[in-house]
Protein backbone atom coordinates (compact mmCIF):
# COMPACT_ATOMS: atom_id res chain seq x y z
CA UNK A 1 -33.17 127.34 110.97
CA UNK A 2 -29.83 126.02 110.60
CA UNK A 3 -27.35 126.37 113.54
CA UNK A 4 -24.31 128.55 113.63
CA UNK A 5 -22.35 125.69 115.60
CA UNK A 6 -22.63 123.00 113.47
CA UNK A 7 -20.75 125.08 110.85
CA UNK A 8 -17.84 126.18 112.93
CA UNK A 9 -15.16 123.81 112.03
CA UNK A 10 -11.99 123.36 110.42
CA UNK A 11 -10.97 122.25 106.74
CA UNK A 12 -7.66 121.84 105.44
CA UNK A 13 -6.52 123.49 108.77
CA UNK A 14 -8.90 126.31 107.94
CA UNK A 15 -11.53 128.00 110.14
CA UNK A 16 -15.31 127.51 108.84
CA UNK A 17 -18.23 129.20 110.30
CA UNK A 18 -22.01 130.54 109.49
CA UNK A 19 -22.63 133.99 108.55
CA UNK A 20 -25.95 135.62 108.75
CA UNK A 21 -27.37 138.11 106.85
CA UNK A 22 -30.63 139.95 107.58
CA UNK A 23 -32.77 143.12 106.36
CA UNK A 24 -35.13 145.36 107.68
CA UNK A 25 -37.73 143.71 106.12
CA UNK A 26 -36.60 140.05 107.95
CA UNK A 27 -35.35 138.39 104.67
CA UNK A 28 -32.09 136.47 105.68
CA UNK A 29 -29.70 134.34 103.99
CA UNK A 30 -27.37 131.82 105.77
CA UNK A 31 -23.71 131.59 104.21
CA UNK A 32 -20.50 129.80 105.07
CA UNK A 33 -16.97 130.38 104.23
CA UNK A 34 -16.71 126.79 102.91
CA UNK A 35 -17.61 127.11 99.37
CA UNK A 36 -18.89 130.27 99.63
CA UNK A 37 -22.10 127.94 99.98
CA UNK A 38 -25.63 129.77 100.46
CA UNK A 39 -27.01 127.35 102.63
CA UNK A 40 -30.62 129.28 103.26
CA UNK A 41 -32.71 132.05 102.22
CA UNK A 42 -35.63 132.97 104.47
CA UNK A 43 -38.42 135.06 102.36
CA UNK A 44 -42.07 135.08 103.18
CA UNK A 45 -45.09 134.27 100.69
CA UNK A 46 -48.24 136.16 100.37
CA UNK A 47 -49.89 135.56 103.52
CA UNK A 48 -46.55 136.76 105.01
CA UNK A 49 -45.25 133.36 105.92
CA UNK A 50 -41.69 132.50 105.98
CA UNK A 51 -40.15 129.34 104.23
CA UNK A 52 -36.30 128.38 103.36
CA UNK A 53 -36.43 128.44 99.75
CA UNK A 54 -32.95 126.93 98.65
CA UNK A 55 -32.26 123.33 99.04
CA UNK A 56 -28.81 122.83 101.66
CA UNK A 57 -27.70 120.83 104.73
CA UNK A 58 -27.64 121.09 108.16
CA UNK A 59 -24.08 120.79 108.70
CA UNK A 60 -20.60 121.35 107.33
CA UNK A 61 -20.13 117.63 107.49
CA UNK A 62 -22.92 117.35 105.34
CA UNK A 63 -21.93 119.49 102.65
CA UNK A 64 -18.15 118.01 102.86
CA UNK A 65 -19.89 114.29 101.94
CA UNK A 66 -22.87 115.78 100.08
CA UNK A 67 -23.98 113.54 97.05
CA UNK A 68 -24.65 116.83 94.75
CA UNK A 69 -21.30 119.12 95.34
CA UNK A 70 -22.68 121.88 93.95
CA UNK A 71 -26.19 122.64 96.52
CA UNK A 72 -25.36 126.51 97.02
CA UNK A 73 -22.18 126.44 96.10
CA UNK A 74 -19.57 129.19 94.29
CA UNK A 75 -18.61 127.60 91.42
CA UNK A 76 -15.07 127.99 89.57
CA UNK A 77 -12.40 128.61 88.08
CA UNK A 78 -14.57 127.38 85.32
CA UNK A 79 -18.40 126.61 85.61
CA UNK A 80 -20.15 124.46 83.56
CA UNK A 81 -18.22 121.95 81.34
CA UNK A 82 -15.27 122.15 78.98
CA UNK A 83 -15.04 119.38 76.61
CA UNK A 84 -12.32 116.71 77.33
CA UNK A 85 -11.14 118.68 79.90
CA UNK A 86 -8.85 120.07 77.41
CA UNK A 87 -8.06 123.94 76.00
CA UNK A 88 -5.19 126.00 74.61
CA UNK A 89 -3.97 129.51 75.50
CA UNK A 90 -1.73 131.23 74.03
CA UNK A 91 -0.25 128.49 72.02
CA UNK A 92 0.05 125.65 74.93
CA UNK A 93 -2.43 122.97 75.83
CA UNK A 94 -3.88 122.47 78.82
CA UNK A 95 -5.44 118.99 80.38
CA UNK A 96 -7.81 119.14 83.48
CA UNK A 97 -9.44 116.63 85.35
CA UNK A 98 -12.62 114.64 84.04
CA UNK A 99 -15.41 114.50 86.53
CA UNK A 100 -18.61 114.41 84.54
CA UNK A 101 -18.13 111.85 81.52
CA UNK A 102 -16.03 113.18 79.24
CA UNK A 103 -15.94 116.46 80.14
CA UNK A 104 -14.37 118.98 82.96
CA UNK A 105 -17.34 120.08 85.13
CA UNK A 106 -17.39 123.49 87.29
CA UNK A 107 -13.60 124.21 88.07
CA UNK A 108 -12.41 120.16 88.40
CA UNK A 109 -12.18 117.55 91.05
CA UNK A 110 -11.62 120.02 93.75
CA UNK A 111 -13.12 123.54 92.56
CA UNK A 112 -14.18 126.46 94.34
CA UNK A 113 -17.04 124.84 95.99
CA UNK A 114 -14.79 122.97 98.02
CA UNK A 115 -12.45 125.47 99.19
CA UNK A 116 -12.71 127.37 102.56
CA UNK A 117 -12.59 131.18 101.70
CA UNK A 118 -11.14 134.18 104.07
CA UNK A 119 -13.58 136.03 105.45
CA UNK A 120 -12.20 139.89 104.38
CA UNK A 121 -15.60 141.52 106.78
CA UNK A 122 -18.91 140.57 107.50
CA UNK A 123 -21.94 142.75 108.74
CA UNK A 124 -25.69 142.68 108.90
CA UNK A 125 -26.41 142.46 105.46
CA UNK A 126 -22.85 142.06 103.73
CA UNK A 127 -19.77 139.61 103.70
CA UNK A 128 -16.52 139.89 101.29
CA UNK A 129 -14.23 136.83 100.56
CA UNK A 130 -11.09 136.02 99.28
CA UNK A 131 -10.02 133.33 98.03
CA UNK A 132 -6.11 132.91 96.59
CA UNK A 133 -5.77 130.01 93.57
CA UNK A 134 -2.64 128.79 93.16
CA UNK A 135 -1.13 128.75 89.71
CA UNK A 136 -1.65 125.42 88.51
CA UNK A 137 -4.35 124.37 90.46
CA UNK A 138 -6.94 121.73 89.08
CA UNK A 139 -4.74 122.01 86.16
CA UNK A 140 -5.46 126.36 85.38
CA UNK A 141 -2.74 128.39 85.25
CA UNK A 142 -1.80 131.56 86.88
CA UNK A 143 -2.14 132.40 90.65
CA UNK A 144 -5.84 133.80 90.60
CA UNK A 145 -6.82 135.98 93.82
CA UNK A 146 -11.20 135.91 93.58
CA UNK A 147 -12.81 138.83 95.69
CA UNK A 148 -16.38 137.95 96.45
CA UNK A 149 -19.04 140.07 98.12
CA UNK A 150 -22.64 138.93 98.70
CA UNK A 151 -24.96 141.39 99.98
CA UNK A 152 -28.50 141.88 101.26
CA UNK A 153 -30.03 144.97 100.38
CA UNK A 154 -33.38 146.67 101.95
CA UNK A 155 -35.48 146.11 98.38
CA UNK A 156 -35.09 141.79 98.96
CA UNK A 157 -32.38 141.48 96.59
CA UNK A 158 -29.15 139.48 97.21
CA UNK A 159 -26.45 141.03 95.40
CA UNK A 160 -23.46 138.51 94.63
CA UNK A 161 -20.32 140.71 93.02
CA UNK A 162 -17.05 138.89 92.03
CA UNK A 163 -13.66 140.70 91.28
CA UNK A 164 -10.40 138.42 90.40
CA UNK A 165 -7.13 139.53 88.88
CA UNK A 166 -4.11 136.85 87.53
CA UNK A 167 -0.53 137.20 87.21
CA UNK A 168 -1.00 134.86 84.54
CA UNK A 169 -2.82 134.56 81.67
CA UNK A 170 -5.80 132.26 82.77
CA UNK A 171 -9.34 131.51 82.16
CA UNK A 172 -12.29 132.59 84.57
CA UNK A 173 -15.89 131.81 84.63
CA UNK A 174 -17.66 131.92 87.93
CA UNK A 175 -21.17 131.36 89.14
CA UNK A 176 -23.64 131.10 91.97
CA UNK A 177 -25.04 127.68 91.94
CA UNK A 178 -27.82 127.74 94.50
CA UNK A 179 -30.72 125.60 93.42
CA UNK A 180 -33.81 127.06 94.58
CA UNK A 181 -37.70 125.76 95.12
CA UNK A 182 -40.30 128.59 96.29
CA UNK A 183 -42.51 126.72 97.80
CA UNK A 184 -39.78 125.99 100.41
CA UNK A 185 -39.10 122.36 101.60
CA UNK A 186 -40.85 119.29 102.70
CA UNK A 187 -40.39 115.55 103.09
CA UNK A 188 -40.65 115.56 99.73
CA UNK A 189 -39.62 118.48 98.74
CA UNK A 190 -42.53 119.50 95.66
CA UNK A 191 -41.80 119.56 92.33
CA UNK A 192 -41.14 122.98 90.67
CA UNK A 193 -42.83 122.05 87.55
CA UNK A 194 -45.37 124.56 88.63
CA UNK A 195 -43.32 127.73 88.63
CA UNK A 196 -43.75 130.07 85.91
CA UNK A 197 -40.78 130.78 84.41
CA UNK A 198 -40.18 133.66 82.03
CA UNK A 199 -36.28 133.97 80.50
CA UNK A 200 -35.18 137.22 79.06
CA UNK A 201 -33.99 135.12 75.44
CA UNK A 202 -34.09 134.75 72.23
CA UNK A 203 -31.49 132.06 71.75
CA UNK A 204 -30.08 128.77 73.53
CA UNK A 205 -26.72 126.94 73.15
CA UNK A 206 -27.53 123.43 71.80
CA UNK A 207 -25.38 120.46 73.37
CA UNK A 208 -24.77 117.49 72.24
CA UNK A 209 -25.24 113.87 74.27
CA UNK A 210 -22.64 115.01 76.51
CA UNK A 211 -23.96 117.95 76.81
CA UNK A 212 -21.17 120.31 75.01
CA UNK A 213 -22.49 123.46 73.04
CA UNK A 214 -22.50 122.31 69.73
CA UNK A 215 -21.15 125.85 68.95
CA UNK A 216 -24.48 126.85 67.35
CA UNK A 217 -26.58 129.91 68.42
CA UNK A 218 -30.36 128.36 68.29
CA UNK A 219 -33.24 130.12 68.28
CA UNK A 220 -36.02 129.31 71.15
CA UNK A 221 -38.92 129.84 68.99
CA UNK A 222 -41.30 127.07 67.73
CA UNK A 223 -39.52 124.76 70.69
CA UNK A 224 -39.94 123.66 74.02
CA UNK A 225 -36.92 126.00 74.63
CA UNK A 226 -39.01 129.21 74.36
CA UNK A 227 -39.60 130.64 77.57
CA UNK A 228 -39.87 134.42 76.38
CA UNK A 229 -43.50 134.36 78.18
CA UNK A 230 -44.20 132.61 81.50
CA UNK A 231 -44.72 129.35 81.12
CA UNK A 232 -44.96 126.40 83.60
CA UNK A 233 -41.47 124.91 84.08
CA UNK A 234 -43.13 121.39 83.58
CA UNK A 235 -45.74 122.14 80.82
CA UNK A 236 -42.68 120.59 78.16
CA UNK A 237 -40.02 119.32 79.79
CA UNK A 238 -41.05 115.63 78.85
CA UNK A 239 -41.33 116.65 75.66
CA UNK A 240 -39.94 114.61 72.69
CA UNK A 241 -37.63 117.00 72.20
CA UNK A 242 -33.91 115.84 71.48
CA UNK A 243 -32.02 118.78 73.49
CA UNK A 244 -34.70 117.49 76.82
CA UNK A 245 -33.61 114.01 76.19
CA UNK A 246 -29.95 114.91 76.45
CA UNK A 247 -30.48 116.47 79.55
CA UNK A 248 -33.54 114.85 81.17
CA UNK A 249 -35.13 118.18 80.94
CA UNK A 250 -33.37 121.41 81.02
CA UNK A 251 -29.63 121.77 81.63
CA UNK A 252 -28.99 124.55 79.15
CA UNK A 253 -27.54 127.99 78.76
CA UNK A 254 -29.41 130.71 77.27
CA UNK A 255 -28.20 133.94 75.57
CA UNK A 256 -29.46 136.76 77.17
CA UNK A 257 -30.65 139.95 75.30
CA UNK A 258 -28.52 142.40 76.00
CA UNK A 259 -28.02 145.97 75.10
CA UNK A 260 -24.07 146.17 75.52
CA UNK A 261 -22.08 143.35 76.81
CA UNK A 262 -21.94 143.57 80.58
CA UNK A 263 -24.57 145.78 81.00
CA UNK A 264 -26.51 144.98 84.49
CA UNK A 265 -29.72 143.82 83.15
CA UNK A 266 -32.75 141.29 83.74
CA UNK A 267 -32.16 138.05 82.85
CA UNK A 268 -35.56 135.75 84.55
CA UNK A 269 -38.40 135.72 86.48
CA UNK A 270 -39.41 133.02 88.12
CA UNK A 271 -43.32 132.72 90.17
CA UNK A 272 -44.51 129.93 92.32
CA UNK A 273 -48.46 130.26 92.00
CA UNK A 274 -49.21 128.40 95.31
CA UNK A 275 -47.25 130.47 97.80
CA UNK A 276 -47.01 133.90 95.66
CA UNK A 277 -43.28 133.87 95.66
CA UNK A 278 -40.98 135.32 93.01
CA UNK A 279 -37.54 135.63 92.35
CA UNK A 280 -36.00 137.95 89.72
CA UNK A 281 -32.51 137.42 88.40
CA UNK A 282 -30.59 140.48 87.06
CA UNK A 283 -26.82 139.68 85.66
CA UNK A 284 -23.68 141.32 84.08
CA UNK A 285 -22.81 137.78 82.31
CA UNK A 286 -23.93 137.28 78.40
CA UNK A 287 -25.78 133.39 79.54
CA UNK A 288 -27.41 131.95 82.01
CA UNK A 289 -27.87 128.08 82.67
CA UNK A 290 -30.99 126.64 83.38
CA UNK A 291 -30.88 123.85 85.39
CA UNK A 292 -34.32 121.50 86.70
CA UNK A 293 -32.59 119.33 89.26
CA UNK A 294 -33.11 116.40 86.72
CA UNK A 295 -30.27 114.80 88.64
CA UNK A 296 -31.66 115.04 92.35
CA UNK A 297 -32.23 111.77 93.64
CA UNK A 298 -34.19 112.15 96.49
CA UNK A 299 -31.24 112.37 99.29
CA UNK A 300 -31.56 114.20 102.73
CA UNK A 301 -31.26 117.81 103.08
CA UNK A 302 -32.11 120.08 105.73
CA UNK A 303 -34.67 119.46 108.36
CA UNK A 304 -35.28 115.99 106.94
CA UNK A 305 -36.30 117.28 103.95
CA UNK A 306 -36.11 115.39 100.78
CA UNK A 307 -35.45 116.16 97.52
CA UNK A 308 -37.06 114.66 94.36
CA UNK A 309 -35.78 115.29 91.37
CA UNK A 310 -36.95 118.34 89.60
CA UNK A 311 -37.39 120.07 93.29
CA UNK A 312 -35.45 122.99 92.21
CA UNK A 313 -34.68 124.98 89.69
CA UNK A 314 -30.89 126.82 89.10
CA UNK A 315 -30.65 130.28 87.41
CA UNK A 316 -26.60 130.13 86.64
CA UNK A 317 -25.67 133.50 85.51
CA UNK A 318 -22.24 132.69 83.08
CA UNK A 319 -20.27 132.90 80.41
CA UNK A 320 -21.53 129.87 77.89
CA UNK A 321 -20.32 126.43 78.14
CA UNK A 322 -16.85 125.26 76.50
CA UNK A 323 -15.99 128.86 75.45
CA UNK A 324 -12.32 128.00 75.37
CA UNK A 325 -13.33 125.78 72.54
CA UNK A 326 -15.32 127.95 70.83
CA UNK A 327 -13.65 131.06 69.17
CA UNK A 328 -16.90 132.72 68.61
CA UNK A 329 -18.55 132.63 71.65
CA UNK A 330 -17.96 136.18 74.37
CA UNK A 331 -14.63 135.27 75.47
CA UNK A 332 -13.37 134.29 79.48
CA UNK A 333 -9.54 134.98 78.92
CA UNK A 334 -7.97 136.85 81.71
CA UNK A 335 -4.62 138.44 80.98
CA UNK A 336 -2.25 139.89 83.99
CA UNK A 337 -3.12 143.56 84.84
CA UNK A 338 -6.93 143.11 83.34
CA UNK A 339 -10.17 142.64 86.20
CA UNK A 340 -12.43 140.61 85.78
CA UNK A 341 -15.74 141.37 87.29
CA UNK A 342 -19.28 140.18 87.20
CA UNK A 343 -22.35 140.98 89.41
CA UNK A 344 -25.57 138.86 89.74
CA UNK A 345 -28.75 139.53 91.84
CA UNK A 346 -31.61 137.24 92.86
CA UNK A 347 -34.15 139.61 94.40
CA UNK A 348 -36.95 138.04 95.84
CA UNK A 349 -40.63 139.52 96.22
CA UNK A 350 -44.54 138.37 96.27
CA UNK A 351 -46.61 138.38 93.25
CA UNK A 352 -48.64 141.74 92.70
């Protein structure tokens, strides 16, 4: 279990500390002001056992140097990539930073993920955050104040709600980026090519090489993209397939089926035969990214546990990539006296 201490620290002459949150049933997650990172999530498996089934660090110091930035992490203003790092609102162009090729990656060189966030309360099974975004920060515009609440309820589920206003007309697209393996860890840390993982979709967003939506609305069926029934995360990921070969296996955002926009609803299931775990994802947003850890390199994480690549898995409940370049994708424009809000929950259980 990681250690309260090594987590109470200053950054940017803020104070950082470990919050804990725990239900009656003994499911707890581990969070720290600093990124809003989820740094553990104790569940048991069918025999009862407990295991730490997201991949962290021990220590703030770790996550400040960590070679993936994003292990747990809040993302934002903007998650997932806009092309060139460019956009234009309301007639005037906008240039961020380019961190991942080409492209502007999850909110720029110095996002959300590496802020430290005001703790607003904190009790047994809740904590709210706020965190203020100066106008013209990583290049965004508008002073953007992000309320964000993640809490622990009595049925397993981890409930992570985000409120944020402008007092400029701004963009917004925020997401929990926790990548998660549940089998728990080990030295290595297994593969989750196992896990049988259903996604509540009918369509994908196809990139391109650099892995921008090519604005097209694709349908799953007849491709390696269909996960509409369980299927083993690994059974085609090596596939011949060009969309895997762009992104060494999955890094893509799927449309969700939704009634209404915004609607709460079930987005993916994910079960790990060995142990018996599951995790259920329910979101407000209209995508979610699915992500396979192709990028993990096998670098230290917590308890000298290593991790592989494809050792987790990320369910990124969002908006779709590059929306500001794409007219006809759901739109994440925030105007002055408009709220935007967005809830996600990853409730975690044991197969029946």
């Amino acid at each position: 279990m990681v250690k309260r201490e090594a987590f109470q620290s200053s950054v940017d002459g803020k104070q950082t500390d470990l919050y804990v949150l725990k239900n009656k049933n003994g499911v707890e997650v581990a969070v720290t002001n600093y990124g809003a990172f989820i740094v553990s999530v104790l569940t048991p498996d069918r025999a009862g056992n407990y295991a730490d089934v997201v991949l962290g660090h021990d220590t703030l110091e770790e996550y400040l140097h960590a070679p993936e930035p994003y292990l747990g992490s809040v993302v934002g203003r903007y998650g997932n990539r806009i092309a060139g790092g460019k956009f234009t609102l309301e007639g005037k162009a906008y240039t961020l930073a380019v961190n991942n090729g080409p492209n502007s990656l999850h909110g720029g060189l110095k996002g959300f993920n590496a802020k430290v966030w005001e703790v607003l309360s904190h009790t047994p099974q809740s904590m709210k955050m706020r965190y203020l975004s100066a106008d013209g920060e990583e290049g965004f515009p508008g002073n953007l104040e992000t309320i964000l609440t993640y809490s622990l309820n009595d049925e397993n589920g981890l409930e992570i709600s985000y409120e944020a206003t402008t007092d400029k007309t701004t963009l917004v697209n925020l997401t929990q980026h926790s990548f998660f393996n549940l089998s728990g860890q080990g030295n290595p840390t297994s593969q989750v090519t196992d896990h049988l993982l259903t996604i509540h979709a009918d369509f994908y967003t196809p990139m391109d090489k650099v892995s921008i939506p090519t604005g097209e609305i694709a349908k799953v069926a007849g491709t390696p993209m269909d996960f509409r029934t369980p299927r083993a995360i690994g059974e085609r990921i090596d596939d011949s397939f060009e969309q895997l070969i762009f992104g060494k296996g999955y890094d893509h955002c799927y449309v969700l089926k939704k009634r209404e926009p915004g609607e709460l609803s079930y987005a993916a299931r994910v079960e790990d035969p060995k142990s018996g775990r599951l995790l259920e994802v329910y979101t407000t947003e209209p995508g979610v990214q699915l992500y396979t850890g192709n990028w993990l390199g096998g670098f230290r994480g917590k308890n000298g546990a290593t991790y592989p690549e494809r050792s987790a898995f990320c369910l990124e409940t969002q908006h779709f990539p590059d929306s500001p370049n794409k007219p006809h994708f759901p739109p994440v424009v925030l105007r002055p006296g408009e709220r935007y809000r967005q809830t996600c929950i990853y409730k975690f259980g044991v197969i029946k």
